[in-house]
C-alpha atoms as a PDB file:
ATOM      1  CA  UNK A   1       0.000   0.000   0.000  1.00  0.00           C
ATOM      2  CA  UNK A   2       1.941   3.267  -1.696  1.00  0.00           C
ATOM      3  CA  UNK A   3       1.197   6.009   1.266  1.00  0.00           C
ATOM      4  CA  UNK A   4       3.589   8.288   0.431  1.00  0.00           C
ATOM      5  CA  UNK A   5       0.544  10.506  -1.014  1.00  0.00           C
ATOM      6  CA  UNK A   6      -1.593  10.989   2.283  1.00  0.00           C
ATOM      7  CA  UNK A   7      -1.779  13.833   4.362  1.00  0.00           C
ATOM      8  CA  UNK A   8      -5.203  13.566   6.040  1.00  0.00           C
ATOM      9  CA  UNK A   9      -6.554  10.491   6.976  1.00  0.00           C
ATOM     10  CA  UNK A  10     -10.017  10.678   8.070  1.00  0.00           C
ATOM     11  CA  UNK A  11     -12.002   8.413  11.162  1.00  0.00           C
ATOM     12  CA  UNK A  12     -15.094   7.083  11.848  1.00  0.00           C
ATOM     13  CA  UNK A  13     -16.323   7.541  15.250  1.00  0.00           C
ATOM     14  CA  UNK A  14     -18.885   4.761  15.956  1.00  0.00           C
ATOM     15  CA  UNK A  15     -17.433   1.081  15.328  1.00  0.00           C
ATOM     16  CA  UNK A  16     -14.407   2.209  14.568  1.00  0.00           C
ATOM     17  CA  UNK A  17     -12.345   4.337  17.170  1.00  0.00           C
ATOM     18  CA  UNK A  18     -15.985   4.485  20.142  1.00  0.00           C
ATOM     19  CA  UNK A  19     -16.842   1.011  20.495  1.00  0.00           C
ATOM     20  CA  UNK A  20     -20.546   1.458  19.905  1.00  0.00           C
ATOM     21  CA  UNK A  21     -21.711  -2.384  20.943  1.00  0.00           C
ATOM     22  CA  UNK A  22     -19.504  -2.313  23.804  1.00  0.00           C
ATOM     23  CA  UNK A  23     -20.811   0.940  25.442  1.00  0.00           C
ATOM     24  CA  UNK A  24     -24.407   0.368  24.708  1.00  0.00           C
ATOM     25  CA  UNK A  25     -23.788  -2.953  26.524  1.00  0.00           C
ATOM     26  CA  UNK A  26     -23.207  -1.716  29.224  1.00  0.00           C
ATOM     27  CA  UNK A  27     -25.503   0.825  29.127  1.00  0.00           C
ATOM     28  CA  UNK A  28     -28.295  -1.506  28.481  1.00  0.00           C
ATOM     29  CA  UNK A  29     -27.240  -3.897  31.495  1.00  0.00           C
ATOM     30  CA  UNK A  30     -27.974  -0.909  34.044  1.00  0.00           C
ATOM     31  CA  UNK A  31     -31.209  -0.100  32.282  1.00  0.00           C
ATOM     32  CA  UNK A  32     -32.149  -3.350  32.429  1.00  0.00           C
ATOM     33  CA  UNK A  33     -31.558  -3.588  36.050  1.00  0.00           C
ATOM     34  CA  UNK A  34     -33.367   0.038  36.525  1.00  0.00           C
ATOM     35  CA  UNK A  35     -36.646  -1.024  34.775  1.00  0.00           C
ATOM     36  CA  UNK A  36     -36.643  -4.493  36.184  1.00  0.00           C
ATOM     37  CA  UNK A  37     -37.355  -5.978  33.052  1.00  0.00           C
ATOM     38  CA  UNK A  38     -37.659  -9.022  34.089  1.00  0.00           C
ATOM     39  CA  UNK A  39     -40.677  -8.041  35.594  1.00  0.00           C
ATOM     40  CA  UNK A  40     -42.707  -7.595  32.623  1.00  0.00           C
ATOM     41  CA  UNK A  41     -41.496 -11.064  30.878  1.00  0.00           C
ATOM     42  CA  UNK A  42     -37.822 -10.666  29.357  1.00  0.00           C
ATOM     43  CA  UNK A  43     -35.834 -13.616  30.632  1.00  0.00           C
ATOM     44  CA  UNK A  44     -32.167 -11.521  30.510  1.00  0.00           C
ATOM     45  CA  UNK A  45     -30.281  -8.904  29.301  1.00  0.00           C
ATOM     46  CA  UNK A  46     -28.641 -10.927  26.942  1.00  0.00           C
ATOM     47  CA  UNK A  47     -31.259 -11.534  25.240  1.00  0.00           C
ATOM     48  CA  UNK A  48     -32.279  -7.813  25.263  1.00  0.00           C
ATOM     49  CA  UNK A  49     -29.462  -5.887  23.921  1.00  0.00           C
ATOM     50  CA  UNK A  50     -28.771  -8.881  21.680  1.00  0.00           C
ATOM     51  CA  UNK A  51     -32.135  -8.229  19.829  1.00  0.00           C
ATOM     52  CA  UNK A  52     -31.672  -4.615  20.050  1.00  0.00           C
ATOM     53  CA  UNK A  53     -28.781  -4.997  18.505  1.00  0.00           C
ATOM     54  CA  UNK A  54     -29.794  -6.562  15.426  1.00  0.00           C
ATOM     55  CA  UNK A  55     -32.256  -3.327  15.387  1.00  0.00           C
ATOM     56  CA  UNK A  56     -29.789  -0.685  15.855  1.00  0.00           C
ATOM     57  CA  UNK A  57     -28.072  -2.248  12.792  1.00  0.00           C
ATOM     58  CA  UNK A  58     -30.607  -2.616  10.749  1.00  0.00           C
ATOM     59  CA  UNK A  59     -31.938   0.924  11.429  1.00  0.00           C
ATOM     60  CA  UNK A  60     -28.437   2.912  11.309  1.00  0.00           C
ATOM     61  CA  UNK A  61     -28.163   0.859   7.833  1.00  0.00           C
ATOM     62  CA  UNK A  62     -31.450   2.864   6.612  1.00  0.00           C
ATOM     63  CA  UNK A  63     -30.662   5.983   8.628  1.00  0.00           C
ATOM     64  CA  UNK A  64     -26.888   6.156   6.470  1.00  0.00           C
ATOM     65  CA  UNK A  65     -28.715   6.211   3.156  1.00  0.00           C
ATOM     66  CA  UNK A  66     -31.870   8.378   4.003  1.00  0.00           C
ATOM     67  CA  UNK A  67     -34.536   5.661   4.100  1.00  0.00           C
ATOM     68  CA  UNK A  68     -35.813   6.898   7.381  1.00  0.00           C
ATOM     69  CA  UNK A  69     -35.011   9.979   9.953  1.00  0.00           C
ATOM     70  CA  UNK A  70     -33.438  10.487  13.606  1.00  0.00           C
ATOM     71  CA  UNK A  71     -36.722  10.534  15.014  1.00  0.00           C
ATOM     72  CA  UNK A  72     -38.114   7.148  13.304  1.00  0.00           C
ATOM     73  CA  UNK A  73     -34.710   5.370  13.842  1.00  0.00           C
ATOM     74  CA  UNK A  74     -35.081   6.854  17.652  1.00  0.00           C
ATOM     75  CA  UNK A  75     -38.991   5.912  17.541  1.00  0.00           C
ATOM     76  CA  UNK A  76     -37.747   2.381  16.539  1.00  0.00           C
ATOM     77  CA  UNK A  77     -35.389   0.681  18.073  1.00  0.00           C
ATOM     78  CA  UNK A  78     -36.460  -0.655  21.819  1.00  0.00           C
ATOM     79  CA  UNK A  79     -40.051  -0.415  20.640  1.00  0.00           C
ATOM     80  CA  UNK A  80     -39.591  -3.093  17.818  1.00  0.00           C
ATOM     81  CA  UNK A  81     -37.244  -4.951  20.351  1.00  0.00           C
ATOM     82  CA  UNK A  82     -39.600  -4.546  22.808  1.00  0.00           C
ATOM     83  CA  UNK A  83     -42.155  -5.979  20.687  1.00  0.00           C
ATOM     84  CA  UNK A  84     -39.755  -8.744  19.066  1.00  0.00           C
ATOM     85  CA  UNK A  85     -39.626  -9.797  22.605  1.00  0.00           C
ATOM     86  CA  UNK A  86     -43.323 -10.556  23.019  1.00  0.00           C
ATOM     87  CA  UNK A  87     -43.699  -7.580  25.827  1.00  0.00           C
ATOM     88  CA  UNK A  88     -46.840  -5.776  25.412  1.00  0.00           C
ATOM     89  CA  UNK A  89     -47.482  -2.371  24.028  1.00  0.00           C
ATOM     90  CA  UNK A  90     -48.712  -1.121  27.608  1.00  0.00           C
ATOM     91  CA  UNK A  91     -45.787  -2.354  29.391  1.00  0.00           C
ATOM     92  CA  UNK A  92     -43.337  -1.133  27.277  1.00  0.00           C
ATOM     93  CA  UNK A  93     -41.256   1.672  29.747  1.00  0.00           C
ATOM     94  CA  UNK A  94     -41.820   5.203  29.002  1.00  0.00           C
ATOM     95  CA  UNK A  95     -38.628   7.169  28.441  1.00  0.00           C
ATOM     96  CA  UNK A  96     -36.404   4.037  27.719  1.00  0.00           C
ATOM     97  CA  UNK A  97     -34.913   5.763  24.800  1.00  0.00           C
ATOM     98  CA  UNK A  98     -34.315   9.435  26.398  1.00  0.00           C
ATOM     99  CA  UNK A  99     -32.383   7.406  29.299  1.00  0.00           C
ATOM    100  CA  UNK A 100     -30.426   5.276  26.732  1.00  0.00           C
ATOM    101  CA  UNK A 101     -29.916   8.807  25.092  1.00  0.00           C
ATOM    102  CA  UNK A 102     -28.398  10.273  27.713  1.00  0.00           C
ATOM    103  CA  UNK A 103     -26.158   7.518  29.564  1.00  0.00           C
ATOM    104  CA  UNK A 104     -24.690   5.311  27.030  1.00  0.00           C
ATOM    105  CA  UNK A 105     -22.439   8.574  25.367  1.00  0.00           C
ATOM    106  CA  UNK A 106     -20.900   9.031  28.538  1.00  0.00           C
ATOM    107  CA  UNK A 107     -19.124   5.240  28.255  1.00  0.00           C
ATOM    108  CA  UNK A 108     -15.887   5.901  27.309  1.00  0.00           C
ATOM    109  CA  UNK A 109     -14.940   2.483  25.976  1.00  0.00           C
ATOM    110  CA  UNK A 110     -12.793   2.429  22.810  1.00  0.00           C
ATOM    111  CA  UNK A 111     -11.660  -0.118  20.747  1.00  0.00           C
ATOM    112  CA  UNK A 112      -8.359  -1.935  21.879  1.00  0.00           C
ATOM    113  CA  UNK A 113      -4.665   0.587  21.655  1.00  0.00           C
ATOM    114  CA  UNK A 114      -7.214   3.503  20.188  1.00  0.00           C
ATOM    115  CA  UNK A 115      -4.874   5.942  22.078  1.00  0.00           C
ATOM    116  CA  UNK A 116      -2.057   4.490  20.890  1.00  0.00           C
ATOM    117  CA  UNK A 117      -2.554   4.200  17.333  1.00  0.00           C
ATOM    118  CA  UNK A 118      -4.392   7.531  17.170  1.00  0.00           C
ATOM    119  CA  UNK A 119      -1.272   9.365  18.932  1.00  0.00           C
ATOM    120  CA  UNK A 120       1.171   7.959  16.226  1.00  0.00           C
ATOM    121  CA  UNK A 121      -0.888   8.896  13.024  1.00  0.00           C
ATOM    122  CA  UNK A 122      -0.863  12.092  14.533  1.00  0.00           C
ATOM    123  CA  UNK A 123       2.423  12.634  14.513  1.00  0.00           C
ATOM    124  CA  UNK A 124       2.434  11.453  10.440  1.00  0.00           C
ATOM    125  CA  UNK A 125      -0.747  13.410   9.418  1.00  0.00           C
ATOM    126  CA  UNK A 126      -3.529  15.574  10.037  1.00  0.00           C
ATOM    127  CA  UNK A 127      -6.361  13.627  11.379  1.00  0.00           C
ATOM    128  CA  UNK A 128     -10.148  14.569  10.909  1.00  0.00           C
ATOM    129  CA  UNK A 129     -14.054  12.979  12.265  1.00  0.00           C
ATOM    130  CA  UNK A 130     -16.424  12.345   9.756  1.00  0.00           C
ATOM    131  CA  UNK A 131     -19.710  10.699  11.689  1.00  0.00           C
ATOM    132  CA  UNK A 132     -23.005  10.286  10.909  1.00  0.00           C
ATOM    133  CA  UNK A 133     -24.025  10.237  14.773  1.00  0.00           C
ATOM    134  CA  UNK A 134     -26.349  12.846  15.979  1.00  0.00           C
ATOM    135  CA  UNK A 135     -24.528  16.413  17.517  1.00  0.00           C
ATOM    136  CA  UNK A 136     -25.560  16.127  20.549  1.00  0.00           C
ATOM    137  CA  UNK A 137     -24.524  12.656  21.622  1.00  0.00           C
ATOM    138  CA  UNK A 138     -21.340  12.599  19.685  1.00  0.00           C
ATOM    139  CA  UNK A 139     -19.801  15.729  21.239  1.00  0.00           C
ATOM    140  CA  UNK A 140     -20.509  13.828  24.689  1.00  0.00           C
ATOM    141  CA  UNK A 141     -18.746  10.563  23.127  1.00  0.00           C
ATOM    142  CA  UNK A 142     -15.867  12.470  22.051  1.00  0.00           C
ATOM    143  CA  UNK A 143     -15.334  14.670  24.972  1.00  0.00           C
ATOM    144  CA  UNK A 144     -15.761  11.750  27.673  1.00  0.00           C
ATOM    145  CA  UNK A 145     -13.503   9.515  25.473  1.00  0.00           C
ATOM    146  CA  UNK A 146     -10.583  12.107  25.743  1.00  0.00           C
ATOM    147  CA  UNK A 147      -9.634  11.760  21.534  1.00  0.00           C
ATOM    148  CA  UNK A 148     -11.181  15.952  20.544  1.00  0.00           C
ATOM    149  CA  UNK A 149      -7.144  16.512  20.749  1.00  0.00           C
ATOM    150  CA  UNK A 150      -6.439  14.117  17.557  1.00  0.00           C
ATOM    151  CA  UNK A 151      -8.708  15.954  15.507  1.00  0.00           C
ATOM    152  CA  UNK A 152      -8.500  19.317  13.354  1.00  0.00           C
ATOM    153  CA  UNK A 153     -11.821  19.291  11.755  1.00  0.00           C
ATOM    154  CA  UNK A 154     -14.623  17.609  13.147  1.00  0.00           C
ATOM    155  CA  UNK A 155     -17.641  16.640  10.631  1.00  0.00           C
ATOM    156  CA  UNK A 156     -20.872  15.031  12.004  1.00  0.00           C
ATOM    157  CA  UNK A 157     -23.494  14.863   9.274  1.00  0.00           C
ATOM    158  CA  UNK A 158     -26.050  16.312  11.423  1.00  0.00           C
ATOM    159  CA  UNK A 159     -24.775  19.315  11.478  1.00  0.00           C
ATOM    160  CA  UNK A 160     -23.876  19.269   7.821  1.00  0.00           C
ATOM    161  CA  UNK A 161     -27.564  17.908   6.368  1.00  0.00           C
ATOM    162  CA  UNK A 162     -26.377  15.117   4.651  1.00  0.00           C
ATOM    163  CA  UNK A 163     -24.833  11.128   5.319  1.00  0.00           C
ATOM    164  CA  UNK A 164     -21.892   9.250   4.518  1.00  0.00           C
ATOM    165  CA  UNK A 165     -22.087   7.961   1.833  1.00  0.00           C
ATOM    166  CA  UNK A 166     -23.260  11.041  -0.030  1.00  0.00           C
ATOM    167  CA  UNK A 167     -20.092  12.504  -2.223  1.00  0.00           C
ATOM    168  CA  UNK A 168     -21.013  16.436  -0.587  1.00  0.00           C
ATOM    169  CA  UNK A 169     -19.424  15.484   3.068  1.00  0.00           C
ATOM    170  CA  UNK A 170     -16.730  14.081   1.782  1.00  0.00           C
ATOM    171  CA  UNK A 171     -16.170  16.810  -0.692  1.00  0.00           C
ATOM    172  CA  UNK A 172     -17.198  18.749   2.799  1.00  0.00           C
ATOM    173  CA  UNK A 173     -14.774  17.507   4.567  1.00  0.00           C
ATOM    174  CA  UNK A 174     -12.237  18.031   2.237  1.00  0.00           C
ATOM    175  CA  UNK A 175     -13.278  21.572   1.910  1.00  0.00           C
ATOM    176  CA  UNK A 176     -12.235  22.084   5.895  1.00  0.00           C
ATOM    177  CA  UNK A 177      -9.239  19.910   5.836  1.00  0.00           C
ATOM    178  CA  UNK A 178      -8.141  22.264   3.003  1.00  0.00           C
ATOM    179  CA  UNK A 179      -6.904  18.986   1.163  1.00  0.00           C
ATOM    180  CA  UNK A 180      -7.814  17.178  -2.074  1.00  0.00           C
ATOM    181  CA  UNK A 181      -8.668  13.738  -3.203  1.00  0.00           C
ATOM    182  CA  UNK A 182      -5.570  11.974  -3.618  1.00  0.00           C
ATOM    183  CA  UNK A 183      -4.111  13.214  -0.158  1.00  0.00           C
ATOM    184  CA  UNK A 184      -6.847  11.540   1.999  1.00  0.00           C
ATOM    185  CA  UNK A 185      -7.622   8.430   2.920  1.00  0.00           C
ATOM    186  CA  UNK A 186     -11.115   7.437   4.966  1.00  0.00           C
ATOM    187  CA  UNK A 187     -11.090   4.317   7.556  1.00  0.00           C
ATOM    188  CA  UNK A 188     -14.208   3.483   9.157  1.00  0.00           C
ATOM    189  CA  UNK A 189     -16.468  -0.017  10.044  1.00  0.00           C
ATOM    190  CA  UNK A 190     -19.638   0.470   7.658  1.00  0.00           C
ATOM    191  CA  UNK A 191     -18.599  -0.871   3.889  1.00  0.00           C
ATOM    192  CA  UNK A 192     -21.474   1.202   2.661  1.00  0.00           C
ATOM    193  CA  UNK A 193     -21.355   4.113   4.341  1.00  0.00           C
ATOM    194  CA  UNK A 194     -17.768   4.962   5.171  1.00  0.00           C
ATOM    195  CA  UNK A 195     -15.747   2.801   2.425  1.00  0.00           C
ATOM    196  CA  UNK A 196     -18.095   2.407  -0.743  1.00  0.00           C
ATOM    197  CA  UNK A 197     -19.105   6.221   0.500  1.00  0.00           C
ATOM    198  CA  UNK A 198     -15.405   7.439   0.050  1.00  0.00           C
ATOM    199  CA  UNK A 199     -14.463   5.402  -3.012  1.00  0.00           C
ATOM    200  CA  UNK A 200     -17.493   6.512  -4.748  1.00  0.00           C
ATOM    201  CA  UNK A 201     -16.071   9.509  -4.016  1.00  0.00           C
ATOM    202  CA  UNK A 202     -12.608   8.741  -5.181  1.00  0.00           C
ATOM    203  CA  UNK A 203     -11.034   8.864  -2.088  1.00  0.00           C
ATOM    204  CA  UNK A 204      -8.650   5.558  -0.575  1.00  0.00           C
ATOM    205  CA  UNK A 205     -10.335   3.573   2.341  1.00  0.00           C
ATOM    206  CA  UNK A 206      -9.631   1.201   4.839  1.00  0.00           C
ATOM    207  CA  UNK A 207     -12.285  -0.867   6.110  1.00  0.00           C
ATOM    208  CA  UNK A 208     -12.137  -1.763   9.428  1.00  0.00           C
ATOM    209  CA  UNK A 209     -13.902  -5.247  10.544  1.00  0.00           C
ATOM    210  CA  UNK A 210     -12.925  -6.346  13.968  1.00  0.00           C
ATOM    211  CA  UNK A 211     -15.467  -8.948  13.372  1.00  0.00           C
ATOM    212  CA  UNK A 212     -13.246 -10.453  10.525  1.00  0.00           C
ATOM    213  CA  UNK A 213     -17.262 -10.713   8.225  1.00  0.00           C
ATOM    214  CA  UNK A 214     -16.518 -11.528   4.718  1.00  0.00           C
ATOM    215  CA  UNK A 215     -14.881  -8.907   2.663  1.00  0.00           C
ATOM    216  CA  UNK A 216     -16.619  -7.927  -0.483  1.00  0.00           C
ATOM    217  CA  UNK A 217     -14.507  -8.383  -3.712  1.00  0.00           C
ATOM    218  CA  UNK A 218     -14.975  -4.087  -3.845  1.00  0.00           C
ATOM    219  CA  UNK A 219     -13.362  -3.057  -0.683  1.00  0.00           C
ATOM    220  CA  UNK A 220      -9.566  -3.374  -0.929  1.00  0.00           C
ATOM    221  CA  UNK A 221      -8.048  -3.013   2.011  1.00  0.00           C
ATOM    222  CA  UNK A 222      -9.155  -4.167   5.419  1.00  0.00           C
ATOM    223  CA  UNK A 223      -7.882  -4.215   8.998  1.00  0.00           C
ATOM    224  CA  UNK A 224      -9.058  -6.404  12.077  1.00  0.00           C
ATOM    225  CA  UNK A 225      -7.462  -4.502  14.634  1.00  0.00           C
ATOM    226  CA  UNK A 226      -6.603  -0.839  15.063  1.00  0.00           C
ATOM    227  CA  UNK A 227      -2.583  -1.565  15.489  1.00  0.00           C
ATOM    228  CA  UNK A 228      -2.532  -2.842  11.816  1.00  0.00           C
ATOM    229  CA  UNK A 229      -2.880   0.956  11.059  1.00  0.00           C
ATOM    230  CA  UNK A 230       0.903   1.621  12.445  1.00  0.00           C
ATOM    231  CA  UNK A 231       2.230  -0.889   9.775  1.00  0.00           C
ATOM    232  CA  UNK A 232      -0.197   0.473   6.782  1.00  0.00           C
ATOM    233  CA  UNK A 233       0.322   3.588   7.454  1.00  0.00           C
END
């Protein structure tokens, strides 16, 4: 991989550096606890934030290419799992998703040597966000999680009115990095969003997939673990 070329190289937040499934984990564990939702039929948490998980997916995956809004994808999630779960309409806990809302961006678990890797790219290159997470509960996740300090130019598509994978915030992003094409390279977990998103574009990506899924035959580069970025890059 020829990097001689790169001057920015620009992160996703969620899946990538904040580990998303990890934090909302936990979060979910003391919710369940707080509701007592075993009390209205849902065997364990496992179960719960398992299902919800599957839901989050699924809706972020429509929420990235404008099939449905914040509020639906809010509206969504823990009532469909909820639901999925066989617990009545009635029953289901007012307010679940303003609590979630507010607790789980103050977990500050990232993925493994984050701080590590992040410190040594930027001593090579000028380092940039682009997320598609909500204002609000990304400032919190990147504040608590101690990594503002890496960044020059922070992008989250809320603010901007438009998605990865859209070309206009990459060519955005670009615009506040004061770079072009061929000195940027994106790395992020969604193959849709983040890496089809930037090579539509025509900018390099890495795909990160700490979950080692299948690569498609389009995505040419891929890392399992943050520390492979040291050696790429």
């Amino acid at each position: 991989m020829n990097t001689k070329h790169y001057r920015h190289i620009f992160f996703d937040l969620d899946h990538t550096i904040w580990d998303f499934d990890k934090n909302a984990e936990e979060t979910l564990q003391e919710l369940f606890v707080i509701h007592e939702l075993d009390k209205i039929g849902l065997s364990s948490a496992d179960a719960f934030i398992e299902t919800y998980t599957r839901n989050n997916h699924s809706l972020w995956a429509q929420y990235h290419v404008g099939k449905i809004t914040k509020d639906y994808l809010r509206e969504a999630r823990f009532r469909t799992t909820f639901l999925d779960l066989g617990v009545q309409p009635d029953l289901i806990p007012v307010g679940f998703e303003d609590e979630y809302v507010k607790l789980c961006p103050t977990k500050t678990n990232l993925f493994p040597d984050a701080h590590e890797v992040l410190t040594y790219l930027k001593g090579k290159y000028t380092m940039h966000l682009i997320s598609n997470g909500f204002k609000e509960s990304t400032e919190i996740k990147i504040a608590g999680s101690n990594i503002s300090h890496y960044f020059d130019q922070i992008i989250i598509s809320e603010a901007v009115g438009v998605n990865k994978p859209d070309k206009a915030i990459f060519e955005h992003a670009l615009g506040l990095a004061g770079a072009v094409k061929d000195e940027g390279i994106m790395i992020g977990d969604s193959i849709e969003a983040d890496i089809r998103g930037a090579l539509n574009f025509g900018m390099d990506a890495i795909y990160f997939n700490p979950a080692q899924l299948s690569k498609p035959d389009d995505v040419p580069v891929q890392i399992n673990n943050l520390k492979e970025l040291m050696e790429l890059l």
